[in-house]
N, C-alpha and C. Protein backbone atom coordinates (compact mmCIF):
# COMPACT_ATOMS: atom_id res chain seq x y z
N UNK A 1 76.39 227.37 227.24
CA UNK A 1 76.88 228.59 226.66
C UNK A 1 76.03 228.92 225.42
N UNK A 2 75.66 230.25 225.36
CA UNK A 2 74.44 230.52 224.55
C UNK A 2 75.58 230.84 223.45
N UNK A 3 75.25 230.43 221.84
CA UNK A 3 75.87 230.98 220.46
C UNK A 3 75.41 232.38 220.17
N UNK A 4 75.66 233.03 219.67
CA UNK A 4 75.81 234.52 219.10
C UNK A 4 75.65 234.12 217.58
N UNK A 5 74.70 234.73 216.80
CA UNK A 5 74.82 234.36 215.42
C UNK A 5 75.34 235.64 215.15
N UNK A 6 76.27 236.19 214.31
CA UNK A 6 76.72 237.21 213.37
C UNK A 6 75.92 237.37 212.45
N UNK A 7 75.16 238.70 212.04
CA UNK A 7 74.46 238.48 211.01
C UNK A 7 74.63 239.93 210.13
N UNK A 8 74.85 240.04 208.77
CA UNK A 8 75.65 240.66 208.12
C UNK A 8 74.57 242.27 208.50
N UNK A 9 75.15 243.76 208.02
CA UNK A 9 75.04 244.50 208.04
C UNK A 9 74.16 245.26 207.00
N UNK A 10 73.12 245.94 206.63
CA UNK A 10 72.39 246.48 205.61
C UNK A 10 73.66 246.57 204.46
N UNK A 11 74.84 247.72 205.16
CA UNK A 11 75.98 248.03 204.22
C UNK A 11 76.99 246.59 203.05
N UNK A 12 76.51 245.81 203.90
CA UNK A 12 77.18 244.56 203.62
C UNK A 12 76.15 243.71 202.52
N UNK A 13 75.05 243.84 203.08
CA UNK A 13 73.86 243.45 202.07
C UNK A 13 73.57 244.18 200.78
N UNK A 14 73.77 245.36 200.67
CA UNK A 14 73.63 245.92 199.30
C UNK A 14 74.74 246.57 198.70
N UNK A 15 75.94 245.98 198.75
CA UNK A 15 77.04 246.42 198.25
C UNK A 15 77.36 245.84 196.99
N UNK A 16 78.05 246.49 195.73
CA UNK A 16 78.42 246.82 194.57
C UNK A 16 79.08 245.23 194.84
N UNK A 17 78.93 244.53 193.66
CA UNK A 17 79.43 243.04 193.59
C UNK A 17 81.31 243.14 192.92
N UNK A 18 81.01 244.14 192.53
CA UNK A 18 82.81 244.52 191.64
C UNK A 18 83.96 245.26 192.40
N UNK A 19 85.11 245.10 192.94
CA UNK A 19 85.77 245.32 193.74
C UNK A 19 86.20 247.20 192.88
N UNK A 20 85.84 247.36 192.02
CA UNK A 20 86.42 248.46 191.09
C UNK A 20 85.43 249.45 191.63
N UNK A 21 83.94 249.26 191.84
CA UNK A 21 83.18 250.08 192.09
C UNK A 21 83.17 250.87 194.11
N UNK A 22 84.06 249.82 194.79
CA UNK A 22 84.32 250.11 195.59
C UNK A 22 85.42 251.25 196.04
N UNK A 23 85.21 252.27 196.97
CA UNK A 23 85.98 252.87 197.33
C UNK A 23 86.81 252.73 198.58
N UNK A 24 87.93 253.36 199.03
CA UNK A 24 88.64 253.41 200.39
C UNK A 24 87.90 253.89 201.59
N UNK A 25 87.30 253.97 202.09
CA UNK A 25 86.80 254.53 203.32
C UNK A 25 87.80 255.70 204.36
N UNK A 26 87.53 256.48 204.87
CA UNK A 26 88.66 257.16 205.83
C UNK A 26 88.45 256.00 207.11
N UNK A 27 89.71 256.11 208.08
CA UNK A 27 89.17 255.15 208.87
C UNK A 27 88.32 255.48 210.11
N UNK A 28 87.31 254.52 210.18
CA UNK A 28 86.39 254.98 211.07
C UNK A 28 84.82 255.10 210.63
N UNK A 29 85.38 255.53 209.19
CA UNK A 29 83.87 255.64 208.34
C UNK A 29 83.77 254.86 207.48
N UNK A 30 82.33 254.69 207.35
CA UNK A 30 82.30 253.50 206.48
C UNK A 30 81.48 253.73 205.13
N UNK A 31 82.02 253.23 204.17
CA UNK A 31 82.06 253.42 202.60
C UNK A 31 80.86 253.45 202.36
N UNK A 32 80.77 254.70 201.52
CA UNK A 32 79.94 255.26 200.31
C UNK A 32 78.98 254.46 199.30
N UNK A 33 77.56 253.93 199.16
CA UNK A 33 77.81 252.80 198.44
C UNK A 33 76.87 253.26 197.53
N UNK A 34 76.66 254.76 196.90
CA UNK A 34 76.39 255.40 195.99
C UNK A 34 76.96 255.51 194.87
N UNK A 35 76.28 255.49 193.35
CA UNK A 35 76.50 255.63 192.34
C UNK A 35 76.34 256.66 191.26
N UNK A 36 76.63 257.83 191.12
CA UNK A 36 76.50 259.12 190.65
C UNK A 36 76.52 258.69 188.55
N UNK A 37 74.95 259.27 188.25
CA UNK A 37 75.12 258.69 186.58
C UNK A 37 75.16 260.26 186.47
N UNK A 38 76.07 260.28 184.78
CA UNK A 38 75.46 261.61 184.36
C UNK A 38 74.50 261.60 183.27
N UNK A 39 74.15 263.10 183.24
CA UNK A 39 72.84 262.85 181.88
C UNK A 39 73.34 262.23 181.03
N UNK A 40 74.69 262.75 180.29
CA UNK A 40 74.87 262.19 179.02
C UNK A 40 75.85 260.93 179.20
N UNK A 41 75.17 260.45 180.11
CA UNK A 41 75.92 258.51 180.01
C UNK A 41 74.45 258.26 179.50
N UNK A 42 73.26 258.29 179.27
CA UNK A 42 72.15 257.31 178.44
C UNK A 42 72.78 257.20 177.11
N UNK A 43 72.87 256.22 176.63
CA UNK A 43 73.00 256.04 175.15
C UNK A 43 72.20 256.67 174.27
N UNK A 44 71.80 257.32 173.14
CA UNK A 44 70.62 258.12 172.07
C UNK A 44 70.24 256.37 171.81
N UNK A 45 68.86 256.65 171.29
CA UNK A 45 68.11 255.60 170.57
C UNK A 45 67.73 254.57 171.38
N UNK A 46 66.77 253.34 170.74
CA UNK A 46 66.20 252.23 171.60
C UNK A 46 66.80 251.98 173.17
N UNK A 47 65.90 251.62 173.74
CA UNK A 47 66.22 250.85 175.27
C UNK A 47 66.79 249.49 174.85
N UNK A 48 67.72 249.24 175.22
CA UNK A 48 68.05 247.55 174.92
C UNK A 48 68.41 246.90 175.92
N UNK A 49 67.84 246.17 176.25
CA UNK A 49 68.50 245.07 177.02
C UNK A 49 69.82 244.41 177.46
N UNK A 50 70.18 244.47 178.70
CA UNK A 50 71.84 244.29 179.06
C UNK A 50 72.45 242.57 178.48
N UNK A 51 71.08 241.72 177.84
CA UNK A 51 71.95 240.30 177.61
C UNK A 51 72.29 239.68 178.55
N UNK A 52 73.36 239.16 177.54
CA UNK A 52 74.12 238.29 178.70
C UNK A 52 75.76 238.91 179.07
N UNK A 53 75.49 239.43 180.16
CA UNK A 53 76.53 240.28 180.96
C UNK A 53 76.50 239.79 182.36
N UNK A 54 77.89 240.11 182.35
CA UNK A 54 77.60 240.02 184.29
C UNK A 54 76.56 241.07 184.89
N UNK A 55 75.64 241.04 185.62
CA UNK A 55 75.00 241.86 186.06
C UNK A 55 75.23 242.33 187.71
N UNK A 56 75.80 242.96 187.72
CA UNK A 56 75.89 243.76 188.85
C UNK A 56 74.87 244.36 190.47
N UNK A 57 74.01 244.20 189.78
CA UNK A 57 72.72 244.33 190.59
C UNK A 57 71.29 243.21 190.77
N UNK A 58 70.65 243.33 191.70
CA UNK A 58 69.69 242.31 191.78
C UNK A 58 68.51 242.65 192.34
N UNK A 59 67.35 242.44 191.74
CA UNK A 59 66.33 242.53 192.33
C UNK A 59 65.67 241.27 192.52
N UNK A 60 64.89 241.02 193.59
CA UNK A 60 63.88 239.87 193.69
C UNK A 60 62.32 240.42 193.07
N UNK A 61 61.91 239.53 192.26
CA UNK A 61 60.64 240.01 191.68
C UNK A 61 59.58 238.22 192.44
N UNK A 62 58.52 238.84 192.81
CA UNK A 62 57.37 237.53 193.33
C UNK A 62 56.41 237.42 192.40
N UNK A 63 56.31 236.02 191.47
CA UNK A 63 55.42 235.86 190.57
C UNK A 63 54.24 234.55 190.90
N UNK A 64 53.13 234.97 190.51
CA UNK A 64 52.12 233.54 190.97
C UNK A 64 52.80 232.47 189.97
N UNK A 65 52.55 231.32 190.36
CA UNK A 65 53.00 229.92 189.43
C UNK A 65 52.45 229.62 188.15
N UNK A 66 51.34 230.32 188.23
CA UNK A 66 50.83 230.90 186.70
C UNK A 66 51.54 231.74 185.64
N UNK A 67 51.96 232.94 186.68
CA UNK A 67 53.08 233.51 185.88
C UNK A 67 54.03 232.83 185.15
N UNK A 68 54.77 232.08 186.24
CA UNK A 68 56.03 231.59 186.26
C UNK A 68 55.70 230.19 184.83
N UNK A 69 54.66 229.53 185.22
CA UNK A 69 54.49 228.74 184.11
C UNK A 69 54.17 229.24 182.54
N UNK A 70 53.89 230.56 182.63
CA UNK A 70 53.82 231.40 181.48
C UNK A 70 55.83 231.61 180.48
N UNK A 71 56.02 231.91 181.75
CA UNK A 71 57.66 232.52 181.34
C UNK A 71 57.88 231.09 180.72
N UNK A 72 57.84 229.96 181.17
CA UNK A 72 58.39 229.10 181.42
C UNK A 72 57.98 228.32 179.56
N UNK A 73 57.02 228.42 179.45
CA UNK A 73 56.13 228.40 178.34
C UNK A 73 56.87 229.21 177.29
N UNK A 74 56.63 230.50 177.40
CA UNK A 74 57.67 231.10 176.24
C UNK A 74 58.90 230.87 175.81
N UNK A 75 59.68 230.89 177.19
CA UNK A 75 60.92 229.67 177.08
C UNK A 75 61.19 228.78 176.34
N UNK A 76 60.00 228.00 176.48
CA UNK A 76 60.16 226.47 176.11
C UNK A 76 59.84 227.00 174.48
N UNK A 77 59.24 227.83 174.25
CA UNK A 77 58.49 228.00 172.86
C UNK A 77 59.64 228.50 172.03
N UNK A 78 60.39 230.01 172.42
CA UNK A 78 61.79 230.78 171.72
C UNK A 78 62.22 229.44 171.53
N UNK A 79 62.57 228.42 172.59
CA UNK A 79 63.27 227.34 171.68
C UNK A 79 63.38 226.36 170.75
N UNK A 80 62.06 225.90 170.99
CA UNK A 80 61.26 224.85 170.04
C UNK A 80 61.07 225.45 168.61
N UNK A 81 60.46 226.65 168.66
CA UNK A 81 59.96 227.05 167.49
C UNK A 81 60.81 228.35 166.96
N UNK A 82 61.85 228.65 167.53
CA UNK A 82 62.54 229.46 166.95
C UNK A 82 63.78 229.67 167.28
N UNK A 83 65.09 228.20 167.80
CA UNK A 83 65.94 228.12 168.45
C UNK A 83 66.79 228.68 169.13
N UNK A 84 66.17 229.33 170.08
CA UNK A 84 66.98 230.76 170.99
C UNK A 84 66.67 230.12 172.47
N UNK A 85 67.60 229.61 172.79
CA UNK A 85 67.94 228.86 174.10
C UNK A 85 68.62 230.26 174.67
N UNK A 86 67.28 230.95 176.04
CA UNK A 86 67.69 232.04 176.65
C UNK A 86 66.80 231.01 178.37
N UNK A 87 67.61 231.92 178.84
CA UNK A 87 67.42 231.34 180.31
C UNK A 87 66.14 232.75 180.55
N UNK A 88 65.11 232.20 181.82
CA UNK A 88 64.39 233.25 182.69
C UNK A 88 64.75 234.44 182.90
N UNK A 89 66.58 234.79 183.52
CA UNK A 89 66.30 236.10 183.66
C UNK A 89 66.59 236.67 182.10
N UNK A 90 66.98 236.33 180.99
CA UNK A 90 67.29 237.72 180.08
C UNK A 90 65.81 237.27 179.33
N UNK A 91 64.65 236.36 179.29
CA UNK A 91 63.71 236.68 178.88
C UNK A 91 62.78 237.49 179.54
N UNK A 92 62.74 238.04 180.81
CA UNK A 92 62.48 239.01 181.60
C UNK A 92 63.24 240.37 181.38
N UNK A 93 64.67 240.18 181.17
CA UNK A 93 64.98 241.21 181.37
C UNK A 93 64.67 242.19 179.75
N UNK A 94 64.72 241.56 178.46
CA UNK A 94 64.48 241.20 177.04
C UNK A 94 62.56 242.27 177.34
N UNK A 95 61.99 241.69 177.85
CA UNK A 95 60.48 241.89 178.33
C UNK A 95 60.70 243.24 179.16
N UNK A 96 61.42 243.92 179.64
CA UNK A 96 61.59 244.95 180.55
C UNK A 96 62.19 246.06 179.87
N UNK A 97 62.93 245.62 179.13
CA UNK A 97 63.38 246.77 178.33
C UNK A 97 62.27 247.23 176.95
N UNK A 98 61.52 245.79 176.05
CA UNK A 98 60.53 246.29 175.54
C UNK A 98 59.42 247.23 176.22
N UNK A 99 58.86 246.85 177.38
CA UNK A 99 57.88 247.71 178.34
C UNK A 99 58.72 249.49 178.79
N UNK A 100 59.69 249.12 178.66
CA UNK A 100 59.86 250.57 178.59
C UNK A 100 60.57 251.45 177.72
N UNK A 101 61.10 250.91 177.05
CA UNK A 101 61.21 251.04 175.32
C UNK A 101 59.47 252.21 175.05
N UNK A 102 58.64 251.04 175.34
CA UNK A 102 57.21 251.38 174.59
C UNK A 102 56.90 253.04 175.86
N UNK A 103 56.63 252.66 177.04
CA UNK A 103 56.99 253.63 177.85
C UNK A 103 57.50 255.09 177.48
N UNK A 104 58.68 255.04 177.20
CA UNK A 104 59.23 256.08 176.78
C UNK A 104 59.19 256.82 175.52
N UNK A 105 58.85 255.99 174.43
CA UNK A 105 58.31 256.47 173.16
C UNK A 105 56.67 257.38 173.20
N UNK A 106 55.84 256.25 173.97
CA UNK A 106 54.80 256.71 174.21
C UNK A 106 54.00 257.52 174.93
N UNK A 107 54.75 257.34 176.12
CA UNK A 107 54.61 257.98 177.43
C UNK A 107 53.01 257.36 177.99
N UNK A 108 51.46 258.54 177.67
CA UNK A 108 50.80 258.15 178.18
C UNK A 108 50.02 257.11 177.63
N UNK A 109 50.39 256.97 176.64
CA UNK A 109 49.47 256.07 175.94
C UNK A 109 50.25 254.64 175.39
N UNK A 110 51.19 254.53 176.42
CA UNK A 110 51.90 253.36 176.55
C UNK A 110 50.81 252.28 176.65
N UNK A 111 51.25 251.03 176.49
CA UNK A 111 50.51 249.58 176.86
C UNK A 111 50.52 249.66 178.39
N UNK A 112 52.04 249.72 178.92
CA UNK A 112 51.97 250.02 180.76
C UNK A 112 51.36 250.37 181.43
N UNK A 113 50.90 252.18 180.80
CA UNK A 113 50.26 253.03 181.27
C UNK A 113 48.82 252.71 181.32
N UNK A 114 48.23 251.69 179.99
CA UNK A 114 47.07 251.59 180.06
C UNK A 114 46.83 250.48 180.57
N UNK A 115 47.51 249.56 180.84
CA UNK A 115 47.42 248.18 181.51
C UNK A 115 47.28 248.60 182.96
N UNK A 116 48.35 249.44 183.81
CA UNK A 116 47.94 249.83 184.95
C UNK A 116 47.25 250.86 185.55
N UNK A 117 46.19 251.65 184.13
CA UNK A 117 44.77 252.31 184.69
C UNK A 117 44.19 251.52 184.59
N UNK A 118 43.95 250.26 183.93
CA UNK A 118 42.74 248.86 183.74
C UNK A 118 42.17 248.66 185.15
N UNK A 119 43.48 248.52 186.14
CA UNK A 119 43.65 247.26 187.15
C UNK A 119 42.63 247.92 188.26
């Protein structure tokens, strides 16, 4: 007898991790898994970084082991030399909000902008 694997659904794969953000479905159809921002939800002033929060969303990012031994390096350094015991993702995420912090102040003459006409 041959097994059947079940294997989850796109809808099922990128769904909202918080039961609050979820809606009812009519029956038959299946839920909405859109998020509507308005303009004036941005906060005025600096980009900052979400910390340490539950984070709701996820991306996979692929780094060479060079990279990774870089992060890993700064890591080790915020702590040694300036005692701020932060894990990989909020020193990434810390690094993402400066890059576009600078981004948005600057626009074309960002570091970003000129780092990725270099390449």
């Amino acid at each position: 007898m041959a097994r059947r694997v079940s294997m989850p659904a796109a809808d099922d794969l990128f769904r909202p991790t918080s039961d609050a953000a979820a809606a009812e479905p009519a029956p038959g159809q299946r839920p909405r898994r859109v998020r509507a921002v308005a303009d004036d939800a941005e906060p005025a002033g600096p980009r900052k970084p979400s910390g340490r929060v539950r984070h709701d969303e996820k991306m996979t990012v692929y780094v060479t082991s060079d990279e990774l031994l870089d992060i890993e390096h700064a890591r080790l350094t915020l702590r040694r030399e300036h005692g701020l015991a932060v894990d990989r993702g909020r020193l990434v995420r810390e690094a993402l909000a400066l890059v576009l912090a600078d981004l948005e102040a600057q626009g074309a003459d960002s570091a970003l902008v000129r780092r990725l006409l270099d390449e």
